[in-house]
N, C-alpha and C. Protein backbone atom coordinates (compact mmCIF):
# COMPACT_ATOMS: atom_id res chain seq x y z
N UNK A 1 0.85 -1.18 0.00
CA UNK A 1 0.00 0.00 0.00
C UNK A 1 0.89 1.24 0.00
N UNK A 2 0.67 2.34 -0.78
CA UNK A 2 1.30 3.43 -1.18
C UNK A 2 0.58 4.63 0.28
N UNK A 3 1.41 5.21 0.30
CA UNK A 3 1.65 6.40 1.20
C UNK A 3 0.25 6.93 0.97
N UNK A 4 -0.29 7.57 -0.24
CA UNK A 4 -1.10 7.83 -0.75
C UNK A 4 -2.87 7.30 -0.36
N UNK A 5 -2.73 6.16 -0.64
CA UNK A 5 -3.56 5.48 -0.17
C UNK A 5 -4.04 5.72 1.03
N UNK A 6 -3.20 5.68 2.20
CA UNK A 6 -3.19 5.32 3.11
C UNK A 6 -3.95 6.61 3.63
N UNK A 7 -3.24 7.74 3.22
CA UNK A 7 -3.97 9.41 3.38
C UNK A 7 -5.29 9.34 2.52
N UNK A 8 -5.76 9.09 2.61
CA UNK A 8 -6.70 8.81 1.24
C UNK A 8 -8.06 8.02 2.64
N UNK A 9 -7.67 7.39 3.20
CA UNK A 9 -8.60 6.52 3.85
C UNK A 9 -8.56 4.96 3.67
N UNK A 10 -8.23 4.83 3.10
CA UNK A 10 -8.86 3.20 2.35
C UNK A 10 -7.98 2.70 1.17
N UNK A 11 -8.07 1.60 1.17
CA UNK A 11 -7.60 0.64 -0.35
C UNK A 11 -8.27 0.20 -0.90
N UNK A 12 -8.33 1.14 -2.46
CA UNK A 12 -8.98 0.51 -3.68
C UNK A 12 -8.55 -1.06 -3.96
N UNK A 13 -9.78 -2.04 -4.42
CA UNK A 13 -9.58 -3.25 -4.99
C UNK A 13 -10.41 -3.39 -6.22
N UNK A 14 -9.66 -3.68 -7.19
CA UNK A 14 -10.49 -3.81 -8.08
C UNK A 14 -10.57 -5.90 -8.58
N UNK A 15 -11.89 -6.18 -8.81
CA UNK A 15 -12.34 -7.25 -9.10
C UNK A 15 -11.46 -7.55 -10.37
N UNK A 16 -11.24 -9.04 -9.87
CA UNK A 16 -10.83 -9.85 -11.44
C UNK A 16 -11.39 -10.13 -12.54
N UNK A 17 -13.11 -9.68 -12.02
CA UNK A 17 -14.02 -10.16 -13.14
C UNK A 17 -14.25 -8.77 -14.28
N UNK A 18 -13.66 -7.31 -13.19
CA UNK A 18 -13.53 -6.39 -13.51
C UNK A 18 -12.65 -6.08 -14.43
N UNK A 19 -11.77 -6.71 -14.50
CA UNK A 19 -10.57 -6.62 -15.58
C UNK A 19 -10.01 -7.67 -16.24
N UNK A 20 -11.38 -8.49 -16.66
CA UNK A 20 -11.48 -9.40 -17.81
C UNK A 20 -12.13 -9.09 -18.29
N UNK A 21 -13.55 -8.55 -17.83
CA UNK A 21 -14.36 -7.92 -18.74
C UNK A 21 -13.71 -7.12 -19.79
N UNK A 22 -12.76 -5.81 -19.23
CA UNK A 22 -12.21 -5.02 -20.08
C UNK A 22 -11.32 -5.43 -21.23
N UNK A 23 -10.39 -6.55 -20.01
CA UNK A 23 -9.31 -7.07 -21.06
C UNK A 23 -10.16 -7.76 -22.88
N UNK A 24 -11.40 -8.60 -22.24
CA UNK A 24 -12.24 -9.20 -23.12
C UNK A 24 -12.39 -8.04 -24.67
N UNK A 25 -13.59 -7.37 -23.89
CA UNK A 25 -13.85 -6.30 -24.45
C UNK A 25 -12.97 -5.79 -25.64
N UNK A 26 -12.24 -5.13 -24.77
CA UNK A 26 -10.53 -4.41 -25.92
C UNK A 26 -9.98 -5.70 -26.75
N UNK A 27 -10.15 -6.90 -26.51
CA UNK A 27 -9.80 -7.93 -27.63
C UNK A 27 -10.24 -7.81 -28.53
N UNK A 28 -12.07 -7.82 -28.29
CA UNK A 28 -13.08 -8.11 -29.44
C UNK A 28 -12.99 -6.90 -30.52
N UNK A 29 -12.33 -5.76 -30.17
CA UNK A 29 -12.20 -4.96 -30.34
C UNK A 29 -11.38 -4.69 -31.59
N UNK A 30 -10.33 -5.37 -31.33
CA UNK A 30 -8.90 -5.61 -31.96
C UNK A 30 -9.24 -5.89 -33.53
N UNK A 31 -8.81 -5.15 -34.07
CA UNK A 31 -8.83 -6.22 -35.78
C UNK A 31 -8.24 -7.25 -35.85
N UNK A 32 -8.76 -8.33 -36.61
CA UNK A 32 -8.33 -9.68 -36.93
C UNK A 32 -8.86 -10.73 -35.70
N UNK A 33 -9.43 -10.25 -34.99
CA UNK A 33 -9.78 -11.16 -33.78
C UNK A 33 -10.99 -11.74 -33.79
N UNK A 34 -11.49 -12.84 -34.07
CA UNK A 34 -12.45 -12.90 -34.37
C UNK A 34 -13.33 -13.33 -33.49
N UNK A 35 -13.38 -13.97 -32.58
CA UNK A 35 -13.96 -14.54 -31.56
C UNK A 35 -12.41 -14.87 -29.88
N UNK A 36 -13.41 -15.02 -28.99
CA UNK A 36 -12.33 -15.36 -27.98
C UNK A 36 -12.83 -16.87 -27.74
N UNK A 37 -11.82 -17.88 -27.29
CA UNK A 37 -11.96 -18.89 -27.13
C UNK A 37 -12.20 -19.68 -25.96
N UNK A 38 -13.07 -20.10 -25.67
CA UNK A 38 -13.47 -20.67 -24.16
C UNK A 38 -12.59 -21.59 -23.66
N UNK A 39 -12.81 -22.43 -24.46
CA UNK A 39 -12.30 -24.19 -24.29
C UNK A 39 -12.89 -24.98 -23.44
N UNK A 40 -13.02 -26.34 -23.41
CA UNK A 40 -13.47 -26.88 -22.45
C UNK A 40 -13.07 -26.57 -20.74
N UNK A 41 -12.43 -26.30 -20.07
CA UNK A 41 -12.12 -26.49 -19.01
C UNK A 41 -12.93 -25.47 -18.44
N UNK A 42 -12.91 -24.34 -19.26
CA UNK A 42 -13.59 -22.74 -18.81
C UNK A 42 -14.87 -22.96 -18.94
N UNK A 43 -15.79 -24.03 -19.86
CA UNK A 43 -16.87 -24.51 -19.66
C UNK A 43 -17.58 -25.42 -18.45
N UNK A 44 -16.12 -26.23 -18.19
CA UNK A 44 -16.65 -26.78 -17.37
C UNK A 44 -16.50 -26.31 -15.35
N UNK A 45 -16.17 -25.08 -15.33
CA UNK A 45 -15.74 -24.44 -13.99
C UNK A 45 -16.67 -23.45 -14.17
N UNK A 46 -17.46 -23.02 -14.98
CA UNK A 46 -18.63 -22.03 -15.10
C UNK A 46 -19.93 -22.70 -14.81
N UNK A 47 -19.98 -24.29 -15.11
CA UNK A 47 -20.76 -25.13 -14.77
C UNK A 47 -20.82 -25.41 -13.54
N UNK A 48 -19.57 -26.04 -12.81
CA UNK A 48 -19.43 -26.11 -11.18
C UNK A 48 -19.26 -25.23 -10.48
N UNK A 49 -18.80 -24.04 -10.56
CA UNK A 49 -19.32 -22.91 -10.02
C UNK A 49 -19.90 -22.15 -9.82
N UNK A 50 -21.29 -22.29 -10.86
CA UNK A 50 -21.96 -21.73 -10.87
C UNK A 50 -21.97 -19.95 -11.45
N UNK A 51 -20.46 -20.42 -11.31
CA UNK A 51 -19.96 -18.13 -11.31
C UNK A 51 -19.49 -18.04 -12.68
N UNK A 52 -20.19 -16.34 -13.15
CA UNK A 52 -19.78 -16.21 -14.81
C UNK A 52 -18.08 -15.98 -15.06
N UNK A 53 -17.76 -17.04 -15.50
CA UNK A 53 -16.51 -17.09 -16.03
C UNK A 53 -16.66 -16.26 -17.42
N UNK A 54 -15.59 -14.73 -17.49
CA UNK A 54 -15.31 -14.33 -18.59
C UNK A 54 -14.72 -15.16 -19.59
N UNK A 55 -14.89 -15.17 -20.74
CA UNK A 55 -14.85 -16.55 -21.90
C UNK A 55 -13.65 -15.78 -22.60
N UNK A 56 -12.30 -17.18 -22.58
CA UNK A 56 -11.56 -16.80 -22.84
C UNK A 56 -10.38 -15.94 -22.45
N UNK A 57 -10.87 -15.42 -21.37
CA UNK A 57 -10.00 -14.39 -20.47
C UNK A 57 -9.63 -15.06 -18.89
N UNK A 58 -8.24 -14.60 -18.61
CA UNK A 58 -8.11 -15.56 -17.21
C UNK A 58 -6.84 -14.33 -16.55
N UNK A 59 -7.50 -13.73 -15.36
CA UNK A 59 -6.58 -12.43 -15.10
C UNK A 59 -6.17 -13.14 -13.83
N UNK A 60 -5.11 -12.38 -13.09
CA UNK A 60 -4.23 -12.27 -11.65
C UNK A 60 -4.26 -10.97 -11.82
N UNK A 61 -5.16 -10.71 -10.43
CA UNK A 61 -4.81 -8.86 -10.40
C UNK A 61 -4.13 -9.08 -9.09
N UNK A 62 -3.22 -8.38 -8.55
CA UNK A 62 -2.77 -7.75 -7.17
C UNK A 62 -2.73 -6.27 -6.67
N UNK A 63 -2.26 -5.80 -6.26
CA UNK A 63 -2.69 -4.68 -5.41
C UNK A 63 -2.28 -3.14 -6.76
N UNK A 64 -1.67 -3.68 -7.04
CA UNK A 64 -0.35 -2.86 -7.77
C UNK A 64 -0.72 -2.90 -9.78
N UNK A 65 -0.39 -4.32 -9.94
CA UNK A 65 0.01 -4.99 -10.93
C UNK A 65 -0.89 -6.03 -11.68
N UNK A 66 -1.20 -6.18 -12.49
CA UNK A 66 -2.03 -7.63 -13.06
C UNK A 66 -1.40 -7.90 -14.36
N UNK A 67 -1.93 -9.47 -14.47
CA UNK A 67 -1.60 -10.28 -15.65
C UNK A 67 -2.34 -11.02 -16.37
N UNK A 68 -2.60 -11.04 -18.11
CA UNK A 68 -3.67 -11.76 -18.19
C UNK A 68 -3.07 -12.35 -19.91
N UNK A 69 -4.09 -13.25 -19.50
CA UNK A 69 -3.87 -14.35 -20.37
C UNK A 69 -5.30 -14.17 -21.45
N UNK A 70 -4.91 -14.12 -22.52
CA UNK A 70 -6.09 -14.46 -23.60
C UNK A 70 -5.85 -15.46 -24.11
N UNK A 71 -7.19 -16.11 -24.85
CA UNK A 71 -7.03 -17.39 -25.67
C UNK A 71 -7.81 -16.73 -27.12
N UNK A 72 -7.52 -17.00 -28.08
CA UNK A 72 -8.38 -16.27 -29.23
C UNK A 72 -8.72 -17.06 -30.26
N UNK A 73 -9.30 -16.88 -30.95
CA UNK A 73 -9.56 -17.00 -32.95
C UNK A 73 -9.47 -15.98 -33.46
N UNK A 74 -8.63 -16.03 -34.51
CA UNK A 74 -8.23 -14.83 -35.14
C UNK A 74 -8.95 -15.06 -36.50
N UNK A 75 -9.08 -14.44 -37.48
CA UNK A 75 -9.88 -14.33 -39.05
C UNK A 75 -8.81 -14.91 -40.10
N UNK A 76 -9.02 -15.87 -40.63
CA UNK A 76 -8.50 -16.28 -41.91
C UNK A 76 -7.73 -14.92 -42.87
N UNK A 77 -6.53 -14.78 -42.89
CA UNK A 77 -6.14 -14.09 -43.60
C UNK A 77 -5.04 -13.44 -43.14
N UNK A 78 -5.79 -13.19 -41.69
CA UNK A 78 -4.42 -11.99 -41.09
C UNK A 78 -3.58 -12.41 -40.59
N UNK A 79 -2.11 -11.27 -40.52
CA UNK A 79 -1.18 -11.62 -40.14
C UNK A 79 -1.11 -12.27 -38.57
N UNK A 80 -1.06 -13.29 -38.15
CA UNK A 80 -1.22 -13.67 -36.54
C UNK A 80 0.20 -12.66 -35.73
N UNK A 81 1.00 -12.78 -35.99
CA UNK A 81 1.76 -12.45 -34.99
C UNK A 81 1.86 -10.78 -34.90
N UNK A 82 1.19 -9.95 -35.90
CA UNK A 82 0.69 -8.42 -36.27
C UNK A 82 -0.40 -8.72 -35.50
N UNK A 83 -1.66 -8.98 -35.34
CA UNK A 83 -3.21 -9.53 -34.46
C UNK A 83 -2.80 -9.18 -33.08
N UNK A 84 -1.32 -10.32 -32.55
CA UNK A 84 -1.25 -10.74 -31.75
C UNK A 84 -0.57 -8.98 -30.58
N UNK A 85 0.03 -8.96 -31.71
CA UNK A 85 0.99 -7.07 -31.02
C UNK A 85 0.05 -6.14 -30.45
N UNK A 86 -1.15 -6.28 -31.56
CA UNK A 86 -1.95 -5.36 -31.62
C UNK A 86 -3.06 -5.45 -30.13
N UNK A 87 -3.11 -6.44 -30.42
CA UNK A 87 -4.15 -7.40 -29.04
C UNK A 87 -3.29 -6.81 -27.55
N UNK A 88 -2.07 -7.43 -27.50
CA UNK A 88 -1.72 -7.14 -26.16
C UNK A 88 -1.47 -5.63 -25.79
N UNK A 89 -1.23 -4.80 -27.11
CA UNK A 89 -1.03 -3.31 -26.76
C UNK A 89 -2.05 -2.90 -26.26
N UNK A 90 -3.37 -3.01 -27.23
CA UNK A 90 -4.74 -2.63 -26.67
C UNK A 90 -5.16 -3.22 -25.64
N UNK A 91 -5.22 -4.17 -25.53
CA UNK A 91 -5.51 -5.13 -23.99
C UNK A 91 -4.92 -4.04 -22.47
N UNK A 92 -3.42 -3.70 -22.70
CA UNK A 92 -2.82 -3.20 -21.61
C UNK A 92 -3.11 -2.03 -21.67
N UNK A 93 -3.39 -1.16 -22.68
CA UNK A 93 -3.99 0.49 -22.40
C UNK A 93 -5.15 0.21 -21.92
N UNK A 94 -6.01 -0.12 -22.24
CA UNK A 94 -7.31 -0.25 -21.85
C UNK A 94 -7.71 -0.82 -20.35
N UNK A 95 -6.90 -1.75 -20.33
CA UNK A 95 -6.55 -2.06 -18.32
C UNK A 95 -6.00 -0.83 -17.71
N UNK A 96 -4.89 -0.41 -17.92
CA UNK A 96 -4.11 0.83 -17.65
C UNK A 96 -5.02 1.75 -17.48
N UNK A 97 -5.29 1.96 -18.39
CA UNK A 97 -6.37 3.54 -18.48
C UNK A 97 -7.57 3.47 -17.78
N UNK A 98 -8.20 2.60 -17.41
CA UNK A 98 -9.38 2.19 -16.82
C UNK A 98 -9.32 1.91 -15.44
N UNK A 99 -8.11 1.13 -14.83
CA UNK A 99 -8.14 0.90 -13.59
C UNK A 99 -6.65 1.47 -12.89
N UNK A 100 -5.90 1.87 -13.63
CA UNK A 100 -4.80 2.18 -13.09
C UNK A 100 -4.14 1.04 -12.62
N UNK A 101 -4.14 0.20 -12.83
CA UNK A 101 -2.92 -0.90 -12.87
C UNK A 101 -1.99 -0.97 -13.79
N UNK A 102 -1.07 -1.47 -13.20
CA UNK A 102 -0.08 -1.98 -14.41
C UNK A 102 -0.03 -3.18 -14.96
N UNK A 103 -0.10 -3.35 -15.98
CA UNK A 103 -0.29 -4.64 -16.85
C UNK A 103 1.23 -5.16 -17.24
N UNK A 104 1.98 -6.01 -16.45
CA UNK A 104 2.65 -6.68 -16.64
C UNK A 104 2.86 -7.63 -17.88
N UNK A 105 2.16 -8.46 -18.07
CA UNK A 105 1.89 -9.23 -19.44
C UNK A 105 0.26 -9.43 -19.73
N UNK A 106 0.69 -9.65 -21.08
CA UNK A 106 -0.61 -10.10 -21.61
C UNK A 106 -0.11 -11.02 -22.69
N UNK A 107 -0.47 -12.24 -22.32
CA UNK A 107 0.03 -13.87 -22.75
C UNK A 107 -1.03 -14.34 -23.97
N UNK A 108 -0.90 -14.53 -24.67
CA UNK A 108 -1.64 -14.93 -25.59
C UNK A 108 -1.69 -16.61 -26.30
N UNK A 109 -2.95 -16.81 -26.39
CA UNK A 109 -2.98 -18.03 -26.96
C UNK A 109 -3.70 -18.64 -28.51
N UNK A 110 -3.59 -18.55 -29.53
CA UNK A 110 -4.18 -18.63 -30.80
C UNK A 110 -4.66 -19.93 -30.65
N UNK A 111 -5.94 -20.15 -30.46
CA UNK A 111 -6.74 -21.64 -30.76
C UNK A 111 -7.60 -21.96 -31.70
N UNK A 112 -7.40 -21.24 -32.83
CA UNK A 112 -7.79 -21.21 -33.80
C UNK A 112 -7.94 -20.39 -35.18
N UNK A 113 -8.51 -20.55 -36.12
CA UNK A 113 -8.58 -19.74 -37.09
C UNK A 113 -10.37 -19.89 -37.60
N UNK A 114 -10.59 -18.60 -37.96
CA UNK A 114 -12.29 -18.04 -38.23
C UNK A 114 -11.98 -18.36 -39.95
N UNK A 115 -12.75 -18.68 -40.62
CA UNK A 115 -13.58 -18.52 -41.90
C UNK A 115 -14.42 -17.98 -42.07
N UNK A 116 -14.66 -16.77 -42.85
CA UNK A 116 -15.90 -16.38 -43.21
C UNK A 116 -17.34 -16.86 -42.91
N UNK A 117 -17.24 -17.97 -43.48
CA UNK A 117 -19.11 -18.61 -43.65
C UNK A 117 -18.80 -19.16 -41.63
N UNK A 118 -17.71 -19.31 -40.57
CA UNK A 118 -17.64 -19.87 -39.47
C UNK A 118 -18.68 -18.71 -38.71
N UNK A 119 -17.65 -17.89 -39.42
CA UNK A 119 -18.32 -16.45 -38.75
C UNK A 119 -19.25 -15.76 -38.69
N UNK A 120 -20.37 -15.89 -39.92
CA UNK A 120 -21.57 -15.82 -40.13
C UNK A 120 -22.57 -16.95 -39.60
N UNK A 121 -21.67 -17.80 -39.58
CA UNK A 121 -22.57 -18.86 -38.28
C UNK A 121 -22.73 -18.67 -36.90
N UNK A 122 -22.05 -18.33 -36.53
CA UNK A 122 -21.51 -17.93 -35.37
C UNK A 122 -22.56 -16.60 -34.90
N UNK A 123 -22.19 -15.53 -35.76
CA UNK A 123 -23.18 -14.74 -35.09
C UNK A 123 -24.77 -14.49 -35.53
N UNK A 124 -24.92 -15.79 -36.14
CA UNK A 124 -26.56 -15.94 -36.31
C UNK A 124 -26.82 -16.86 -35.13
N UNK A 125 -25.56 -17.81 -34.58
CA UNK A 125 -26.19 -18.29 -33.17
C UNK A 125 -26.39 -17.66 -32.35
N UNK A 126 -25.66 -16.55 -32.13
CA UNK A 126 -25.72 -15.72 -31.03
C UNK A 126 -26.61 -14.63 -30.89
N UNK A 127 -27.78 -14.31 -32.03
CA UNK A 127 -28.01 -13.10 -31.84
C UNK A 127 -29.72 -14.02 -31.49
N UNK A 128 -30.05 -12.29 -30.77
CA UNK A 128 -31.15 -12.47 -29.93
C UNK A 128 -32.79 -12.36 -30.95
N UNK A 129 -33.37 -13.76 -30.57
CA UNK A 129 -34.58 -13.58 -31.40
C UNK A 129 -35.40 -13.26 -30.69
């Protein structure tokens, strides 16, 4: 805890679910990204816990500092490891700027690749009738 703080009254905490959301968010955001990737395991701990697991996103925040891990699908075509620059830059301003942490890493994982007609499937499942 900073000097600051301490004159201040209290210590800010900010939620993990709080800065996956964002991290999420600023992904989907990203060009070339086409979807974020769950995987089984993140399916199945949203099931036994009952608690909304952000999809695809898996943070460590501490007092100071956080770290987060994405898993993605990126779009048929684009450069992955250009996607990938772009992703963690925006990922860490957008944590940064929002909560005032410092974003240590942002780890990335490519689990796939989008096709066109995947992608038009995809968001005709998802949209609300």
């Amino acid at each position: 805890m900073t000097v600051s703080e301490i004159e201040q009254g209290g210590m800010i905490r900010i939620s993990d679910d709080v800065v996956a959301t964002i991290a999420g968010l600023a992904a989907l955001e990203t060009s070339g990204v086409a979807a974020m990737s769950g995987g089984i395991s993140e399916g199945l701990a949203k099931r036994l816990s009952g608690k909304q697991v952000q999809r695809g996103v898996t943070v460590e925040v501490g007092q100071l500092e956080a770290a987060i891990d994405l898993r993605i699908i990126v779009q048929y075509g684009s450069k992955i490891h250009e996607v990938c620059r772009e992703l963690q830059e925006n990922v860490k301003e957008a944590v940064e700027n929002m909560t005032g942490l410092t974003v240590v890493e942002v780890n990335i994982k490519v689990e796939g690749v989008a096709f066109k007609e995947e992608e038009q499937q995809h968001d005709e499942a998802n949209r609300v009738k």
